[in-house]
N, C-alpha and C. Protein backbone atom coordinates (compact mmCIF):
# COMPACT_ATOMS: atom_id res chain seq x y z
N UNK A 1 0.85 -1.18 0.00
CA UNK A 1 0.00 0.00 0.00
C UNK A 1 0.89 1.23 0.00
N UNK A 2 0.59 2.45 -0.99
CA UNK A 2 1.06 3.24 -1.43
C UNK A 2 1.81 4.01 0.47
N UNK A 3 0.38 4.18 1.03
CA UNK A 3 0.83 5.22 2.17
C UNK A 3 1.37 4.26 3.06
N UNK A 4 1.68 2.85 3.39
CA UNK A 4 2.86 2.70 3.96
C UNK A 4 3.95 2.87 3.78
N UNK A 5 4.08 2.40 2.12
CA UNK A 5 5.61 2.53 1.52
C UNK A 5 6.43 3.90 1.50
N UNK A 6 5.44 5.31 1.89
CA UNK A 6 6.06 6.14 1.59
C UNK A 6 6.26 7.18 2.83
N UNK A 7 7.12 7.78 3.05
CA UNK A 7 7.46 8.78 4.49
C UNK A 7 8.27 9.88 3.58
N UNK A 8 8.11 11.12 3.80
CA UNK A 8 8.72 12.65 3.66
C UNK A 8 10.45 11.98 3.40
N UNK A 9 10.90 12.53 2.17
CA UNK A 9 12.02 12.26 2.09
C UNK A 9 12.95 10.69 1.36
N UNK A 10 11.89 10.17 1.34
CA UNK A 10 12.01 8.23 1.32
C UNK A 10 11.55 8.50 -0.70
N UNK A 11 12.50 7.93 -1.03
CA UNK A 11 12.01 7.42 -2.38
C UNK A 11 10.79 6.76 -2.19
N UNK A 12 9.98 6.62 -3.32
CA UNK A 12 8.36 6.02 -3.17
C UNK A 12 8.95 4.58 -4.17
N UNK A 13 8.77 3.45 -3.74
CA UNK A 13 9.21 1.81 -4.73
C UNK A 13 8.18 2.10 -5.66
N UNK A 14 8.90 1.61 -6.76
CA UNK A 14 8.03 1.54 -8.10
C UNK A 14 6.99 0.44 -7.53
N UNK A 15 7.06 -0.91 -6.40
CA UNK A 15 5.78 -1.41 -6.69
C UNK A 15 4.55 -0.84 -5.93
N UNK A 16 5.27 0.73 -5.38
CA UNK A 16 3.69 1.04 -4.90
C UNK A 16 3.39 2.04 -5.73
N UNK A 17 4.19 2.83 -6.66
CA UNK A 17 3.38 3.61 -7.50
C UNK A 17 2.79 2.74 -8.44
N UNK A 18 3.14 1.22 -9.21
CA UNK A 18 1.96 1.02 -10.04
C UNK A 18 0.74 -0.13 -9.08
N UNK A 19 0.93 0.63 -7.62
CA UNK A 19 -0.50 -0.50 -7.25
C UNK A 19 -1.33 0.68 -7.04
N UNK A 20 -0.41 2.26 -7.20
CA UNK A 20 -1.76 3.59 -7.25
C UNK A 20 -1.43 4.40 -7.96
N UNK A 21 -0.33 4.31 -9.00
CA UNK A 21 -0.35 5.36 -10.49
C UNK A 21 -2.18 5.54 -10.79
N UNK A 22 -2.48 6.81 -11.15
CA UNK A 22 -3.27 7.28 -11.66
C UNK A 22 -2.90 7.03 -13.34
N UNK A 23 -3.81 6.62 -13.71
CA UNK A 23 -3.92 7.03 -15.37
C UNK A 23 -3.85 7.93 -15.90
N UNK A 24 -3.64 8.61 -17.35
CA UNK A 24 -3.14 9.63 -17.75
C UNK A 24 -4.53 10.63 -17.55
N UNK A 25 -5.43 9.86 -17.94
CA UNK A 25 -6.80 10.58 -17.71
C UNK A 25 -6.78 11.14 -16.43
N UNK A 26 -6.40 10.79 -15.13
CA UNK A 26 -6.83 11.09 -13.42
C UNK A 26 -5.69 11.96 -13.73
N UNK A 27 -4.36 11.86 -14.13
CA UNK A 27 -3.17 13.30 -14.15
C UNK A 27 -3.80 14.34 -15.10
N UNK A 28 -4.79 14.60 -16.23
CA UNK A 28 -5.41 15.14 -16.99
C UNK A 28 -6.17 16.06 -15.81
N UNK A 29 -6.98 15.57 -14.93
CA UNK A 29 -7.69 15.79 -14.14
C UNK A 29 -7.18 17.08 -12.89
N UNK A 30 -6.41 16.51 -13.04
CA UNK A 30 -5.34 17.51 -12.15
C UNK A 30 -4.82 19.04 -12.48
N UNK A 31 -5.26 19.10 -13.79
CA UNK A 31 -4.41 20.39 -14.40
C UNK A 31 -5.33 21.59 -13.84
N UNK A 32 -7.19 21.32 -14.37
CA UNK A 32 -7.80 22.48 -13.99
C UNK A 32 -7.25 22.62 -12.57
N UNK A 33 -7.09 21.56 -11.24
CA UNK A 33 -6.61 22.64 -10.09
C UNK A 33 -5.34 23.13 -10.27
N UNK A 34 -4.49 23.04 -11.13
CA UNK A 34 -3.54 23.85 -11.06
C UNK A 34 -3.41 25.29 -11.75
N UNK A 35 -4.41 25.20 -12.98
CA UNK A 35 -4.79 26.62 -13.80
C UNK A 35 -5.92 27.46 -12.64
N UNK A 36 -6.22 26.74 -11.82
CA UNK A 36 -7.65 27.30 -10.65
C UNK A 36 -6.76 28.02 -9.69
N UNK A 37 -5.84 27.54 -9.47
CA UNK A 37 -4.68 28.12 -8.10
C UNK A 37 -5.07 29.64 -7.88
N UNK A 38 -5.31 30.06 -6.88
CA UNK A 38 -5.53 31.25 -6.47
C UNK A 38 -4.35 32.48 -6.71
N UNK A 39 -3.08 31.69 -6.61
CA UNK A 39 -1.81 32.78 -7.01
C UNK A 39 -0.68 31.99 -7.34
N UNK A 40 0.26 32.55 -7.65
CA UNK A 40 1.28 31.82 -8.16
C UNK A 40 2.06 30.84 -7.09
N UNK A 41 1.59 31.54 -6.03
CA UNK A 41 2.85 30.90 -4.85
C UNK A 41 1.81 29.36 -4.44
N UNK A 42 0.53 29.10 -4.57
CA UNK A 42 0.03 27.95 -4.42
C UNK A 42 0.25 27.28 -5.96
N UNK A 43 0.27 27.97 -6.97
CA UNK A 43 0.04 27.09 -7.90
C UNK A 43 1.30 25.92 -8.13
N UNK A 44 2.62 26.50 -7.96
CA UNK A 44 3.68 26.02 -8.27
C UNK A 44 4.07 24.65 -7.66
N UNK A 45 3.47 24.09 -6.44
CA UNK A 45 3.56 22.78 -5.90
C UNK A 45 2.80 22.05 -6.57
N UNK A 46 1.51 22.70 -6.72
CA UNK A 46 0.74 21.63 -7.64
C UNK A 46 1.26 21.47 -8.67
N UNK A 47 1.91 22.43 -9.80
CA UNK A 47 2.23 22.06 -11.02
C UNK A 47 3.47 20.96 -10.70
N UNK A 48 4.27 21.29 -10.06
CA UNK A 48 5.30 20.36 -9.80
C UNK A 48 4.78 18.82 -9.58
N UNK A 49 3.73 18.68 -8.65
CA UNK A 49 2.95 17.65 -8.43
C UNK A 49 2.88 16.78 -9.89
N UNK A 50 2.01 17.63 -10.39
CA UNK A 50 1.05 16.94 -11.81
C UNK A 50 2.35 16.54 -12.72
N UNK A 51 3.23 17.20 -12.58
CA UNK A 51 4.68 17.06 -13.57
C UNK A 51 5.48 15.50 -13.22
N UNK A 52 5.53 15.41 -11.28
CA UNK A 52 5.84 13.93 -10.62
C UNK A 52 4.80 13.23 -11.12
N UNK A 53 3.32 13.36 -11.30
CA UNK A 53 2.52 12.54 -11.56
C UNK A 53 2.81 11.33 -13.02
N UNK A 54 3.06 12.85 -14.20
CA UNK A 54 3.30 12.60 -15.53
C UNK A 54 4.06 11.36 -15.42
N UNK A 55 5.29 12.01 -14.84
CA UNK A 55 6.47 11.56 -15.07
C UNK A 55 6.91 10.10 -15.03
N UNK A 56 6.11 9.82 -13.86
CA UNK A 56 5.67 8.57 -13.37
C UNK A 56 4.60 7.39 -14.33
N UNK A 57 4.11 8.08 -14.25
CA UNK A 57 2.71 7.49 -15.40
C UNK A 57 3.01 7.02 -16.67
N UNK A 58 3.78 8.39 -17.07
CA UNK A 58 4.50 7.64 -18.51
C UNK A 58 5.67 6.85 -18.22
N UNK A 59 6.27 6.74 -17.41
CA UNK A 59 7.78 5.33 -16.80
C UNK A 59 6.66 4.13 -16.49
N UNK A 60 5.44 3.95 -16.19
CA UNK A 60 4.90 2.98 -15.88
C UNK A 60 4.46 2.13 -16.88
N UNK A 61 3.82 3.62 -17.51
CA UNK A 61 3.02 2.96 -19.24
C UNK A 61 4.31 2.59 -20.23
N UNK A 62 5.02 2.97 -20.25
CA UNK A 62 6.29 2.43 -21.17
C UNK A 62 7.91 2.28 -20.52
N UNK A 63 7.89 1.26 -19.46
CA UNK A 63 9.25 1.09 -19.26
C UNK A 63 10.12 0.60 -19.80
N UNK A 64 10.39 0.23 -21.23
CA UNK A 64 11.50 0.31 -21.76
C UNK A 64 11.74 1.25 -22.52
N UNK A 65 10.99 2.46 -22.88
CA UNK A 65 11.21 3.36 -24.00
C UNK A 65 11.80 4.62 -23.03
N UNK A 66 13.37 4.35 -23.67
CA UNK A 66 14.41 5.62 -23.45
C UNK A 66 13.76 7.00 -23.11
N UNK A 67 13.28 7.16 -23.89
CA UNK A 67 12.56 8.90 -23.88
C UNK A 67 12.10 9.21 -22.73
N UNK A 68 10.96 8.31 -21.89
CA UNK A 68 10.53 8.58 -20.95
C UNK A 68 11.36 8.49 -19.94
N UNK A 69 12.66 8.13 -19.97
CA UNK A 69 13.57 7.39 -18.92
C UNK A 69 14.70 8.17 -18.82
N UNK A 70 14.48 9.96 -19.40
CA UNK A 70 15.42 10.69 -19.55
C UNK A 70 14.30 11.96 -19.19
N UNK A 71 14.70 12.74 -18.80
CA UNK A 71 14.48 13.94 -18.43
C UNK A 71 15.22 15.19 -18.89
N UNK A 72 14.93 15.85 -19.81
CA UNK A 72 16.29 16.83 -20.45
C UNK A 72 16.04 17.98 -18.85
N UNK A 73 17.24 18.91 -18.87
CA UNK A 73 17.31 19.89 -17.50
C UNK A 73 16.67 21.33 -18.45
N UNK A 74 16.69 21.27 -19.55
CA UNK A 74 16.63 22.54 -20.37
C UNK A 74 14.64 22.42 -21.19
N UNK A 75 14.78 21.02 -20.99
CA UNK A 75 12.77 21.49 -21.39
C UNK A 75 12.63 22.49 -20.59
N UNK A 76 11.63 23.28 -21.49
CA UNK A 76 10.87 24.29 -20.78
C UNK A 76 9.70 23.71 -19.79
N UNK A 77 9.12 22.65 -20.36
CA UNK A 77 7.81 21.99 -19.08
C UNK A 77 8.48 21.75 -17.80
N UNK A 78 9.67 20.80 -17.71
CA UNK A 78 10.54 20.79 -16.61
C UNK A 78 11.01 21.62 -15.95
N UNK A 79 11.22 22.64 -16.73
CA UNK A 79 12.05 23.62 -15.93
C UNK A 79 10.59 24.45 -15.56
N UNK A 80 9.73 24.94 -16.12
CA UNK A 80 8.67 25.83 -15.46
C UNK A 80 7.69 25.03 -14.06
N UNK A 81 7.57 23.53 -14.32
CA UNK A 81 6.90 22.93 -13.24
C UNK A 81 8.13 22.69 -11.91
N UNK A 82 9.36 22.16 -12.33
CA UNK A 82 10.32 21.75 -11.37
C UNK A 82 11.34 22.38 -10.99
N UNK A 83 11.94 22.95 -11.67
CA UNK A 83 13.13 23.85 -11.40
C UNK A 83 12.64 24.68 -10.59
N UNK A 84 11.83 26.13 -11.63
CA UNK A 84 11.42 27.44 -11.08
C UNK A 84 10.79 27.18 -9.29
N UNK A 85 10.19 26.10 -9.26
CA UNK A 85 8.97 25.74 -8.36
C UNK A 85 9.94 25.61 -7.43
N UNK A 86 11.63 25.12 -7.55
CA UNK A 86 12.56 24.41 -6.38
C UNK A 86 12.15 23.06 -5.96
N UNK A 87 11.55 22.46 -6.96
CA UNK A 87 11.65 20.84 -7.03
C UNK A 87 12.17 19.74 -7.01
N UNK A 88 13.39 20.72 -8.16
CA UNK A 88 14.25 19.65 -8.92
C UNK A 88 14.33 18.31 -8.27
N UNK A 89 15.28 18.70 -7.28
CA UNK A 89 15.37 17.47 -6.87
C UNK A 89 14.23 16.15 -6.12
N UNK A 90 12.99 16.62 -5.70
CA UNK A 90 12.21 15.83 -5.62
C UNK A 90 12.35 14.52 -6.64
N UNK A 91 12.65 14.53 -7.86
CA UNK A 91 13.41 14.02 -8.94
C UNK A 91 14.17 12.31 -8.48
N UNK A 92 14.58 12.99 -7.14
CA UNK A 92 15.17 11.63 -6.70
C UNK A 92 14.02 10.71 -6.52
N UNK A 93 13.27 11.03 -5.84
CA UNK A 93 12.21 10.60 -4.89
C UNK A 93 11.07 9.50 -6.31
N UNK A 94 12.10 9.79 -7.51
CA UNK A 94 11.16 9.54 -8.53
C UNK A 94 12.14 8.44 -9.11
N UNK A 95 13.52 8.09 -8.32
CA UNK A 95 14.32 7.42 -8.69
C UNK A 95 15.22 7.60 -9.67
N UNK A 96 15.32 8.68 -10.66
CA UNK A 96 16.04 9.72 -11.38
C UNK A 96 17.37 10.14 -10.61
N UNK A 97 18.28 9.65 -11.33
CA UNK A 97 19.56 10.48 -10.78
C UNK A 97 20.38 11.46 -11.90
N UNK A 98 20.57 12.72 -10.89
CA UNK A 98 21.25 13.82 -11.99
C UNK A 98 22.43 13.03 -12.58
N UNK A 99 22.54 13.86 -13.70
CA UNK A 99 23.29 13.83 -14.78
C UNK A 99 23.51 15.00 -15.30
N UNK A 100 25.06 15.40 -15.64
CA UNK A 100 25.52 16.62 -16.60
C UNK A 100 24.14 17.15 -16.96
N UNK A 101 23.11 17.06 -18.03
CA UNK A 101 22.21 17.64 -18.31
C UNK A 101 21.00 17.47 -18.57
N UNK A 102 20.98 16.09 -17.97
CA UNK A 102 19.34 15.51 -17.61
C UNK A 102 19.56 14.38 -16.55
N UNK A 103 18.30 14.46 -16.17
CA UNK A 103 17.41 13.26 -15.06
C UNK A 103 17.43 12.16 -15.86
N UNK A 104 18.33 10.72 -14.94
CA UNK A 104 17.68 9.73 -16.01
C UNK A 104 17.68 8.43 -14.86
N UNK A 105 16.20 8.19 -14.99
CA UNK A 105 15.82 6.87 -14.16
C UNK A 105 16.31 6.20 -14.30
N UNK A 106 16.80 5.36 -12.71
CA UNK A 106 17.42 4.44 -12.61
C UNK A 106 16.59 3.28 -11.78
N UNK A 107 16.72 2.09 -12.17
CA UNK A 107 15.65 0.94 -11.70
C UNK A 107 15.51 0.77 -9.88
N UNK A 108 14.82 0.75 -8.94
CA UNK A 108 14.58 0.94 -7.91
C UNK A 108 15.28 0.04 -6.98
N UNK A 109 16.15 0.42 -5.98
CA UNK A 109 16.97 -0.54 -5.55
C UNK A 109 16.41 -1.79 -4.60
């Protein structure tokens, strides 16, 4: 179960994000509260959120395809949901380890 496996700080195991990955549709779902955000300073966790959500969702739906298994540091989606927000590194928590100039998942130990 997702909320045992996970505590503030603790990488989350890939086998509890796919026993509660949301589908792309339920991360779809997520955007109006982040365009709804009352100001910028609430909106930016959520976007960061929905961005961990993605990120995840698509490593679940296609784990062998490279693309998803790389993170460039210079996208603009990345950098406006994670960087600006002071995210980045949450990144770990997603099993992603930096690299010269992208995030690139590494299999869960």
């Amino acid at each position: 179960e997702f909320s045992k496996a996970w505590s503030p700080g603790r990488p989350v195991p890939l086998r509890a994000l796919r026993a509660t990955s949301p589908t792309t549709s339920e991360a779809g779902i997520a955007r109006p509260i982040v365009q709804d955000a009352s100001s910028e300073a609430d909106q930016a966790p959520k976007l960061a959120l929905v961005a961990q959500i993605k990120i995840a969702d698509n490593i679940l739906q296609h784990p062998d395809e490279m693309r998803y298994r790389t993170i460039w540091k210079q996208n603009p989606v990345f950098r406006e949901a994670m960087v600006q927000s002071g995210h980045e590194q949450d990144m770990r928590k997603l099993f992603f380890e930096e690299g010269g100039e992208a995030w690139v998942f590494i299999e869960s130990p």
